[in-house]
Structure formats: structure tokens, C-alpha cells
Protein backbone atom coordinates (compact mmCIF):
# COMPACT_ATOMS: atom_id res chain seq x y z
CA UNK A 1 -47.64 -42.93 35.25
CA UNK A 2 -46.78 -43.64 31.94
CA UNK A 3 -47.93 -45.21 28.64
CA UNK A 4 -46.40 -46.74 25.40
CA UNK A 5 -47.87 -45.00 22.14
CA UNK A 6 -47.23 -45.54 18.47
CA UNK A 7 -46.87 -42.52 16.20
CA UNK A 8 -45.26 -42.59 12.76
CA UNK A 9 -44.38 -46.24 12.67
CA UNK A 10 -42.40 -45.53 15.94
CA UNK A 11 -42.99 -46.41 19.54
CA UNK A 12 -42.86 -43.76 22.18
CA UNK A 13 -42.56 -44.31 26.09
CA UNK A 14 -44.52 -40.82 27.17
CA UNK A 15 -45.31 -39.37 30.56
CA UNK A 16 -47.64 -36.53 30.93
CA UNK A 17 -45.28 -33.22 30.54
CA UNK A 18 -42.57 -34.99 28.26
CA UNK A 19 -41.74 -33.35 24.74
CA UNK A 20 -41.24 -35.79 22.32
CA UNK A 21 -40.36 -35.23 18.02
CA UNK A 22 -42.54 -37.28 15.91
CA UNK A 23 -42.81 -37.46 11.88
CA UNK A 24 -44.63 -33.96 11.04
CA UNK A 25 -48.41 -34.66 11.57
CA UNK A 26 -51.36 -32.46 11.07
CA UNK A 27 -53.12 -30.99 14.00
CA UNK A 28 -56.38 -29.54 15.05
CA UNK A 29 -56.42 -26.51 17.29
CA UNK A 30 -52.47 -26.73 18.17
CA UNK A 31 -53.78 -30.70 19.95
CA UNK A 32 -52.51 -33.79 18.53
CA UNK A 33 -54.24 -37.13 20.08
CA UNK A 34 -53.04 -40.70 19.80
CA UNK A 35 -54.96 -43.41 19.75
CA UNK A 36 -53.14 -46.27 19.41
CA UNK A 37 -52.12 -46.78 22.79
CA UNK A 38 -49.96 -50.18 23.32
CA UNK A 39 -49.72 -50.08 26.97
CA UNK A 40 -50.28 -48.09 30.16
CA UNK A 41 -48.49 -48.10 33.75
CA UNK A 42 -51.27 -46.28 36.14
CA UNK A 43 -48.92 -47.88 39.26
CA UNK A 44 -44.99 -48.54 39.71
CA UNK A 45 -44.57 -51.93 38.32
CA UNK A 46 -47.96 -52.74 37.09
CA UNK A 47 -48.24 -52.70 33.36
CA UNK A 48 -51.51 -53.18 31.39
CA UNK A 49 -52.77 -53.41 28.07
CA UNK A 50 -55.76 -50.84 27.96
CA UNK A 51 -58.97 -52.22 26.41
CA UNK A 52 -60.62 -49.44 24.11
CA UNK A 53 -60.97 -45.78 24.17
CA UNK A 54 -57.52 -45.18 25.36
CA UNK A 55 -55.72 -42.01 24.48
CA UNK A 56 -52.57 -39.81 24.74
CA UNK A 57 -53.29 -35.84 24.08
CA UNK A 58 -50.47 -33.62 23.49
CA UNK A 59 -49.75 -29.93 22.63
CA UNK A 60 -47.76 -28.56 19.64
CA UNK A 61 -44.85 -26.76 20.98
CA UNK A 62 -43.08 -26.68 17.40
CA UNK A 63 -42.62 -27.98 14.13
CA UNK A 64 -39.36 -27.92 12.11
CA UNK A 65 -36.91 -29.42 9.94
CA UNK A 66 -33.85 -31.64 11.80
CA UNK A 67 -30.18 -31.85 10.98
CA UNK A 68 -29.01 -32.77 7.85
CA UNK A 69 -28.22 -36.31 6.78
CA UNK A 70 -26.30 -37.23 3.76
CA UNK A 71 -27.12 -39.90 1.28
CA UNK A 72 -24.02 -40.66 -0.77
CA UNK A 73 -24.23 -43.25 -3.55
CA UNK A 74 -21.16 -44.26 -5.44
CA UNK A 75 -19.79 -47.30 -7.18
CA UNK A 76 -16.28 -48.22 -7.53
CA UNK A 77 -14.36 -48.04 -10.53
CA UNK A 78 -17.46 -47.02 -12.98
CA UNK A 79 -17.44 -43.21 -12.03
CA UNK A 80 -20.41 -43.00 -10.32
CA UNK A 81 -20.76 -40.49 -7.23
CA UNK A 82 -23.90 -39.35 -6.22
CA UNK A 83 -24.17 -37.07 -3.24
CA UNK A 84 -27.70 -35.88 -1.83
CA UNK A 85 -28.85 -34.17 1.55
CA UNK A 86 -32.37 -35.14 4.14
CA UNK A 87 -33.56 -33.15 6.28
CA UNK A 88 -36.41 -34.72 8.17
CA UNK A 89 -39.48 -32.73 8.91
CA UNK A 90 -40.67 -33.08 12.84
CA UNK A 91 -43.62 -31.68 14.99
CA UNK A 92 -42.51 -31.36 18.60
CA UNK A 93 -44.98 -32.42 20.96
CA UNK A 94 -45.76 -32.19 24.68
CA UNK A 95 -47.78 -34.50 26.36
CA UNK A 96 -50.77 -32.63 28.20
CA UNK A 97 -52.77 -35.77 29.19
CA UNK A 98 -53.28 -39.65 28.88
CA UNK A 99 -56.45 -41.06 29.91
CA UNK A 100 -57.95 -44.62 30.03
CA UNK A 101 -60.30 -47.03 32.28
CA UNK A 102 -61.80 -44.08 33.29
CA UNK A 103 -58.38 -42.72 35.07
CA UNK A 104 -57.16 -39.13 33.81
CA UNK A 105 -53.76 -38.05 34.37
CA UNK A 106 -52.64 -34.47 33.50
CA UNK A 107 -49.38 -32.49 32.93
CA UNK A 108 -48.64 -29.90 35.38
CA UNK A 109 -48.88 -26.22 33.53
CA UNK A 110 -45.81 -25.23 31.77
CA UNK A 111 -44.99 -21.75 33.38
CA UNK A 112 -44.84 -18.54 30.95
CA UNK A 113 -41.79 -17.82 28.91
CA UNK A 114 -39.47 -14.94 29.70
CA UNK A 115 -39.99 -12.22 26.92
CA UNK A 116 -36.82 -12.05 24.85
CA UNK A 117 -34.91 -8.36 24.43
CA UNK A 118 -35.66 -6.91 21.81
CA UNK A 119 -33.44 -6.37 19.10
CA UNK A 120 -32.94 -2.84 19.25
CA UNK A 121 -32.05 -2.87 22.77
CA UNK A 122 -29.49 -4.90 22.30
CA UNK A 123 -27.65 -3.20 19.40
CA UNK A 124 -27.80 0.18 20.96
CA UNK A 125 -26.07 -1.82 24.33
CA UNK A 126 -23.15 -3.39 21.85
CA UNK A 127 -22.78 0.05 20.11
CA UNK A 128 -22.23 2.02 23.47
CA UNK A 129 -20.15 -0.79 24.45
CA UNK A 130 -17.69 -0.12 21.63
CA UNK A 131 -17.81 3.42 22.27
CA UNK A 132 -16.50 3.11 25.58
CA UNK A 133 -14.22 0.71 24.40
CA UNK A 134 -12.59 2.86 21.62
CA UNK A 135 -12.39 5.82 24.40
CA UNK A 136 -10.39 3.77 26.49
CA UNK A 137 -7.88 2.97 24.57
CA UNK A 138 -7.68 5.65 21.61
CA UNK A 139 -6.48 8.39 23.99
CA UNK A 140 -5.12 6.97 27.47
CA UNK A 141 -3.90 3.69 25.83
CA UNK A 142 -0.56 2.83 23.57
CA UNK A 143 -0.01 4.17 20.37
CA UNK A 144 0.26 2.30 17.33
CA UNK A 145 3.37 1.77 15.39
CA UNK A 146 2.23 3.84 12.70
CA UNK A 147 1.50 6.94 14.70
CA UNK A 148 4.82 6.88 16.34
CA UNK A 149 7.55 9.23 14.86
CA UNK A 150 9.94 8.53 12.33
CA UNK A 151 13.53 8.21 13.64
CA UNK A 152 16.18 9.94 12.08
CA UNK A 153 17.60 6.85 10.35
CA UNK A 154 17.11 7.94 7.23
CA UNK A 155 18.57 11.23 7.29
CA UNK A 156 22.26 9.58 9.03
CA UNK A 157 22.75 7.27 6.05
CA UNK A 158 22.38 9.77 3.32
CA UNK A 159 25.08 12.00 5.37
CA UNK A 160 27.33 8.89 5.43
CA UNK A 161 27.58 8.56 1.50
CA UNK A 162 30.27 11.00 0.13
CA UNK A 163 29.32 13.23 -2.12
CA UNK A 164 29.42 13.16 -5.28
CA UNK A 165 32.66 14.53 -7.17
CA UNK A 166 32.47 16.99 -10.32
């Protein structure tokens, strides 16, 4: 089951449970619906042009800004550089349900998300983890060349030189 919408001068194949990014668009209650519905597949291989009161209902998931694109203008041998940066604003949208002819077809529930770590919890983990790391190797492990002892290089080249005569 699937159905061909337009949204934002684009056209969008869409299944119920697909995410897709359209241009940023308003929406009521966290629901976006789309009306203009170009075609619908109800059956494999069977495609038809819905009559009236078709429509495509979706879910916000997010809205956001996408990569950067940059727009560089610049015209040989008169000096002219011009160099300016896009970024496109998007609403991300999951399809929850398309309906039409009286046939409703649904998205299956999207499970709950894991809770992230918190952020304290994770600094105190990195911060014992350097600990243990720095108690490793400070005392058991190889010193540097700075703490090892001087040789006595120094001292056997100043008793080489003769002395110095009166």
C-alpha cells in the first residue's frame, strides 16, 4: 500500500510508517495532512487515481535546518567574487495513515525510545576511567625521560680540560 503525494512543489512516494523531509510546514497538534493526493496503490500492481476526499496524515518527528550549500557567484576578469551559504529549513515527517474510497490503512506504532544517559553519569564514568588509567601507569609503568637521572657526563668532561695555569 502506497500513495503518491505532493508537498512543497515536490512529489513523494509514501507508505504508512515512512519518514520523509519536506519544506518546513506549519502543523496543528504535532499532525500534518496532505491533501493533494496524485495516486494510490491499495493492491500490488493496481494503481488508481483517487476521486475526492483522499488524504495522507503524518506525524512530526522533527524539524531542522539541513547541510549547508554554497552559492558562489563570480565573474571572470572584472573582480567579482561573491560567496554565500543555504541552509534549507525541513520538517521531518512520518506517515501515520493514508485513507481513501473508504479504505484506511495505518502505520504500525513506533515503539518507545531508549532514555539516553544522562550527562553526569557519563562524566563521572570518563573521570574514573582516567583515574585508573593514570594509576596504572604513573607508578608500575616506565618512567619518563625527564625523571630519569642525570649521568655523569657532565662532570667527566670538565675533569678532561687541564687546568688552568697561573
Amino acid at each position: 500500500m502506497y500513495a503518491v503525494i505532493r508537498a512543497g512543489g515536490k512529489q513523494f512516494r509514501v507508505a504508512p510508517g515512512d519518514v520523509i523531509r519536506v519544506d518546513q510546514k506549519p502543523a496543528e497538534n504535532g499532525n500534518i495532512e496532505f491533501t493533494d493526493v496524485l495516486a494510490v496503490s491499495g493492491e500490488p500492481g493496481a494503481l488508481v487515481r483517487p476521486q475526492s476526499g483522499a488524504r495522507v496524515v503524518g506525524s512530526v518527528v522533527e524539524e531542522g535546518r539541513g547541510d549547508k550549500i554554497l552559492v558562489f557567484h563570480f565573474k571572470r576578469k572584472k573582480q567579482y567574487k561573491k560567496l554565500q551559504g543555504h541552509r534549507q529549513p525541513f520538517t521531518a515527517v512520518r506517515i501515520t495513515e493514508i485513507a481513501f474510497d473508504g479504505q484506511k490503512f495505518t502505520a504500525p506504532d513506533q515503539p518507545a525510545p531508549k532514555p539516553k544517559k544522562e550527562k553526569k553519569e557519563m562524566a563521572s564514568k570518563q573521570t574514573e576511567q582516567k583515574a585508573e588509567k593514570k594509576s596504572r601507569t604513573g607508578a608500575e609503568g616506565k618512567a619518563s625521560k625527564s625523571s630519569k637521572g642525570r649521568t655523569d657526563k657532565g662532570n667527566a668532561h670538565a675533569a678532561k680540560k687541564p687546568a688552568k695555569k697561573k
